[in-house]
Protein backbone atom coordinates (compact mmCIF):
# COMPACT_ATOMS: atom_id res chain seq x y z
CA UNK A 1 -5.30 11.57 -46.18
CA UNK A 2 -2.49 13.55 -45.01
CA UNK A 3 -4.31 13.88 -41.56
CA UNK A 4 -4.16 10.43 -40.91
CA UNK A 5 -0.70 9.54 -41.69
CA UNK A 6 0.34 12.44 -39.37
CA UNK A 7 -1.41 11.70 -36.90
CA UNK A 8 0.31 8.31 -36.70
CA UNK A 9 3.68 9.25 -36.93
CA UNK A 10 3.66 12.47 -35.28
CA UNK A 11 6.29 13.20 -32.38
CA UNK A 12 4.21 12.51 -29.17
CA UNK A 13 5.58 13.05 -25.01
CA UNK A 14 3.55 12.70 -22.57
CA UNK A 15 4.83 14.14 -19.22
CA UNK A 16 3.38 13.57 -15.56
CA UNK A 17 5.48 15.36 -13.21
CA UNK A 18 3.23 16.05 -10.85
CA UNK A 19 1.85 14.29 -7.97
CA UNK A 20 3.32 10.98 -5.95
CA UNK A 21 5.37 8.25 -6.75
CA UNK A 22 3.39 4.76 -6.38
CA UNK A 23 5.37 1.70 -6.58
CA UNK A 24 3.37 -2.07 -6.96
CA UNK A 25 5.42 -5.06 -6.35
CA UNK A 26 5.84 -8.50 -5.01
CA UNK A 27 7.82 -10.28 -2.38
CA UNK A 28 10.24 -13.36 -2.34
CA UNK A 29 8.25 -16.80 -1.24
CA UNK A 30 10.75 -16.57 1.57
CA UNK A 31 10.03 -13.21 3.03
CA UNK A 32 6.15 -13.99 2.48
CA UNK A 33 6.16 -16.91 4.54
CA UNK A 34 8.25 -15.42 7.90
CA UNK A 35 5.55 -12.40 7.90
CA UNK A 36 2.89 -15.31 7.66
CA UNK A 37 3.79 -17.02 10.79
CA UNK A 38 5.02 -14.18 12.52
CA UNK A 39 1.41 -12.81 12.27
CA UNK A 40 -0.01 -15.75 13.20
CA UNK A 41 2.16 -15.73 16.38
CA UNK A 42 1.25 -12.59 17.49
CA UNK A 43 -2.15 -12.88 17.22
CA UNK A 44 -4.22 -12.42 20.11
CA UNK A 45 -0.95 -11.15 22.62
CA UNK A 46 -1.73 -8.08 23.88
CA UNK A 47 1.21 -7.22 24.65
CA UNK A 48 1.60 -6.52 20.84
CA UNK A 49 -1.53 -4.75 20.37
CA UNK A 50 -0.51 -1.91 18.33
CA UNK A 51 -4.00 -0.09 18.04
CA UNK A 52 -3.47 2.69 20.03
CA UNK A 53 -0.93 3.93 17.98
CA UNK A 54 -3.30 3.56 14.54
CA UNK A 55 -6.21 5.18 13.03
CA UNK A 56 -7.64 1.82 12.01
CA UNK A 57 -11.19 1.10 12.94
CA UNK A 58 -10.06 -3.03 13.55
CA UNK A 59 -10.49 -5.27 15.98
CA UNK A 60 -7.09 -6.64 15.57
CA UNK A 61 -3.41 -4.77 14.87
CA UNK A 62 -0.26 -6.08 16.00
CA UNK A 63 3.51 -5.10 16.00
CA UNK A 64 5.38 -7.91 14.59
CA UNK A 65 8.34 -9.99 16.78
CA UNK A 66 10.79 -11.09 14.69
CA UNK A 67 14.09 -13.34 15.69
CA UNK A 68 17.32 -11.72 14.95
CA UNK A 69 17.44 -14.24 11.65
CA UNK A 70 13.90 -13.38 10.12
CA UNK A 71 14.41 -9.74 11.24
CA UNK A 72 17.43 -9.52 8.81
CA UNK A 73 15.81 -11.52 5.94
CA UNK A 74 12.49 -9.42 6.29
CA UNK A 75 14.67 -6.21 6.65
CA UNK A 76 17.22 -6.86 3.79
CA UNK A 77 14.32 -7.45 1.40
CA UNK A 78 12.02 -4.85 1.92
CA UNK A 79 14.92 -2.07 1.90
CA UNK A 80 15.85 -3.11 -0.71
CA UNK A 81 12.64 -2.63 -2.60
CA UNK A 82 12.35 0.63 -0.94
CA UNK A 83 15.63 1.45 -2.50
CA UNK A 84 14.54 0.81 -6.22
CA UNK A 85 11.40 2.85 -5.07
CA UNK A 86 13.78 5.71 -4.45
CA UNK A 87 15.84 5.07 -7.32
CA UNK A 88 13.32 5.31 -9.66
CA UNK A 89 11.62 8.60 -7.59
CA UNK A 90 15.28 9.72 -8.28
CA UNK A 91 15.37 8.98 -12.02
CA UNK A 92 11.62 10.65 -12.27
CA UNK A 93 13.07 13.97 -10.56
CA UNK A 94 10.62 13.76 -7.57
CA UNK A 95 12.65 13.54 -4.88
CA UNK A 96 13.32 16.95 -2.72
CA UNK A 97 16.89 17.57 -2.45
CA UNK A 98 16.06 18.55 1.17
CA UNK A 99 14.87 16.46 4.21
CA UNK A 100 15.23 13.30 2.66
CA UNK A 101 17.52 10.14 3.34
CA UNK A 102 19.85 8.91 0.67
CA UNK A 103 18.89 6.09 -0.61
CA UNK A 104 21.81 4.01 0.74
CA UNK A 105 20.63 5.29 4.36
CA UNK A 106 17.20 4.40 4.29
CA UNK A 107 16.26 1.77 7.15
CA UNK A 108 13.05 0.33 8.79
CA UNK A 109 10.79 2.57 11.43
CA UNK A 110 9.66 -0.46 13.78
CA UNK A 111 8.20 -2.14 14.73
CA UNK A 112 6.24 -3.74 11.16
CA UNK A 113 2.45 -4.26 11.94
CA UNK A 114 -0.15 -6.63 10.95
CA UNK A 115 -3.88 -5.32 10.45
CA UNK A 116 -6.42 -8.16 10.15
CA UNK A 117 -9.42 -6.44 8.60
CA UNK A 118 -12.72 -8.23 8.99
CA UNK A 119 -16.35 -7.35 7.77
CA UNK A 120 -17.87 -3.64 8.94
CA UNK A 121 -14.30 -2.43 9.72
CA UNK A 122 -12.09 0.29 7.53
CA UNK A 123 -9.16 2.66 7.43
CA UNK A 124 -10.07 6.04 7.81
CA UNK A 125 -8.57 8.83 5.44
CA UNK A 126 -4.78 8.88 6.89
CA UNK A 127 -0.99 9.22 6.84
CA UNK A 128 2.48 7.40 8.28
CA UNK A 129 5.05 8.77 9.70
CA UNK A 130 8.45 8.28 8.41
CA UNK A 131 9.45 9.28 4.14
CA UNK A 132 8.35 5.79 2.30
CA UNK A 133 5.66 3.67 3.73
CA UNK A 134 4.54 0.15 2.24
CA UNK A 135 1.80 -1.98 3.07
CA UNK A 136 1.58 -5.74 2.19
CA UNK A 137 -1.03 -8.17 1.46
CA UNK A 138 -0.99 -11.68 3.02
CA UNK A 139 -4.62 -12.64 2.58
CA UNK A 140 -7.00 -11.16 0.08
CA UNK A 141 -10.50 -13.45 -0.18
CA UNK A 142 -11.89 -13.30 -3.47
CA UNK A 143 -14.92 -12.79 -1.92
CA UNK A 144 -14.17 -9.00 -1.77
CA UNK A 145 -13.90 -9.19 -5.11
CA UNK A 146 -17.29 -10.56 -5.87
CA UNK A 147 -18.80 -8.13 -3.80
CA UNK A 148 -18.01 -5.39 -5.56
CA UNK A 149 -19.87 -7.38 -8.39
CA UNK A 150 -23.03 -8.68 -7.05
CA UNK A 151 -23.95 -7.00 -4.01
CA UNK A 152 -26.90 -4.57 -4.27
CA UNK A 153 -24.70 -1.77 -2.81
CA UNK A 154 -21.86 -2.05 -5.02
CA UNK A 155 -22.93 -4.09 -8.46
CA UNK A 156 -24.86 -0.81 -10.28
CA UNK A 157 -22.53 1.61 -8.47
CA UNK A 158 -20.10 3.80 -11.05
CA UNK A 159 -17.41 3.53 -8.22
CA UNK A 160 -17.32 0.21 -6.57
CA UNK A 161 -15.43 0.78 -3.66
CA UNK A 162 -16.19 -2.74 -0.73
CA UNK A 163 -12.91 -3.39 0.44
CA UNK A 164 -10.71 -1.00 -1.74
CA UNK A 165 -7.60 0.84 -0.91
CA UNK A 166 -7.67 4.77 -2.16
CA UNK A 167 -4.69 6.90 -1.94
CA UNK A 168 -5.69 10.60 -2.65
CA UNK A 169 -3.81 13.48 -3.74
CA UNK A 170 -4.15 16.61 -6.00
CA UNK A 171 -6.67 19.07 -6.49
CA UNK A 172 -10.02 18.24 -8.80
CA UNK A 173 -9.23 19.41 -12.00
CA UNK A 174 -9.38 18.55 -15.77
CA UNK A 175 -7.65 15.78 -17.02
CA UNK A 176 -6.27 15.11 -13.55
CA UNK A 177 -7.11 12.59 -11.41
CA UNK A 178 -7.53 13.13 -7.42
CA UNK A 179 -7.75 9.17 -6.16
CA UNK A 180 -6.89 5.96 -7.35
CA UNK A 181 -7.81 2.73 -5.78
CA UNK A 182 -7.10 -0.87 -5.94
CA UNK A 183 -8.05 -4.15 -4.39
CA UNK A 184 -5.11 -5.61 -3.89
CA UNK A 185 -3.89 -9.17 -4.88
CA UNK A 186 -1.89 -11.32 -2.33
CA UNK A 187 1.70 -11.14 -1.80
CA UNK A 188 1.59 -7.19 -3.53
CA UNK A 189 3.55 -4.81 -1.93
CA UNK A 190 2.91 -1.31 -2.24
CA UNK A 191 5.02 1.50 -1.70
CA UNK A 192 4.43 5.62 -1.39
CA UNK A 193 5.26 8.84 -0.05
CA UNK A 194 4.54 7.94 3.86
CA UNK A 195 2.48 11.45 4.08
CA UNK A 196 0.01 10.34 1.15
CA UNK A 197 -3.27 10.35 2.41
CA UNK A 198 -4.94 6.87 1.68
CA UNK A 199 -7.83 5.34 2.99
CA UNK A 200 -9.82 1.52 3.60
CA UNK A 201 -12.88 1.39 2.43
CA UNK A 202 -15.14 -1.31 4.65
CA UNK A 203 -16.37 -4.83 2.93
CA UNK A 204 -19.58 -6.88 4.35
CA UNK A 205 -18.18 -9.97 3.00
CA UNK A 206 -17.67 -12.47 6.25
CA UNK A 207 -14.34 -12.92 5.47
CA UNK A 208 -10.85 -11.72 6.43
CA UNK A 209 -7.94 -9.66 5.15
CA UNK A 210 -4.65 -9.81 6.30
CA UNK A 211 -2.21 -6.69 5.62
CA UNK A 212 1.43 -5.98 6.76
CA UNK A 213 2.41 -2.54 7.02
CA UNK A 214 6.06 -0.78 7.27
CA UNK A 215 7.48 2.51 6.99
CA UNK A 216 10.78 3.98 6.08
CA UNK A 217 13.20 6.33 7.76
């Protein structure tokens, strides 16, 4: 009938300009591998204990030491992706024409940290300083994964949450959604408005997770 045919050929657009930019990626097997050792070469130095500085709940945060050769690598690459962030913020009209950089004169806040995140720990609700913050995953168990499948706190849950990331945003309304959440795969990078609230939800799992964060100036 002529309800059917219209409704499949009818003029649909969909608009979303509202609410923050979220960007999911993935890093070069070169840059991956210099934030690899350089968080196992921090680890346990307290003179890079970054904690204080952090509103993580862990045992274990570290700022990152890089040599002048890695620094540039690491640097070059994840500018880079923070540029096509803004590019495509740009392109999507969300970018404030005041108080921002341009995009060619964005640059690194350091130092970069490591979090490792082990069972009973979390992220509470939180925000970075700087315009564009990223975090990225080194190690992700599986076993996180599973949890969120078997355990008896999560498996007959509607909102599964051991382990999960949640950035939040927005007021609770129809047809609008407040939170979204993700467990991350490794070697993601994820990249947002640094003042986006976003959270860590804890995992009993007795395993680890290794993240990288980094914000932008």
């Amino acid at each position: 009938n002529y309800l059917n045919t219209w409704i499949s050929i009818m003029p649909n657009t969909f608009h979303t300009p509202f609410g923050p930019l979220l960007m999911q990626s993935q890093l070069s097997d070169t840059t991956f591998t210099i934030l690899v050792k350089q968080s196992r070469s921090v680890r346990y130095n307290l003179n890079n204990d970054f904690r204080s500085h952090l509103a993580g709940n862990l045992e274990e945060e570290y700022g990152l030491d890089f040599s002048s050769s890695e620094k540039s690598i690491v640097h070059n690459e994840l500018i880079s992706i923070a540029k096509e962030y803004m590019k495509e913020a740009k392109r999507q009209k969300r970018i404030k024409k005041f108080g921002r950089p341009k995009v060619n004169d964005i640059q690194i806040v350091e130092p970069i940290w490591v979090n490792y995140m082990k069972a009973g720990e979390w992220n509470p609700s939180h925000f970075h300083a700087g315009v564009i913050s990223c975090i990225i995953y080194l190690k992700v168990p599986n076993e996180i994964q599973i949890e969120n499948k078997v355990s008896e706190s999560s498996k007959m849950s509607n909102q599964p949450s051991a382990g999960k990331i949640q950035w939040t945003y927005g007021e609770n309304i129809h047809f609008s959604g407040t939170f979204f959440n993700q467990i991350p795969k490794e070697g993601d990078i994820w990249l947002f408005p640094a003042d986006l609230k976003h959270f860590v939800y804890p995992f009993k799992s007795d395993v680890e997770r290794i993240s990288i964060s980094c914000n932008f100036k």
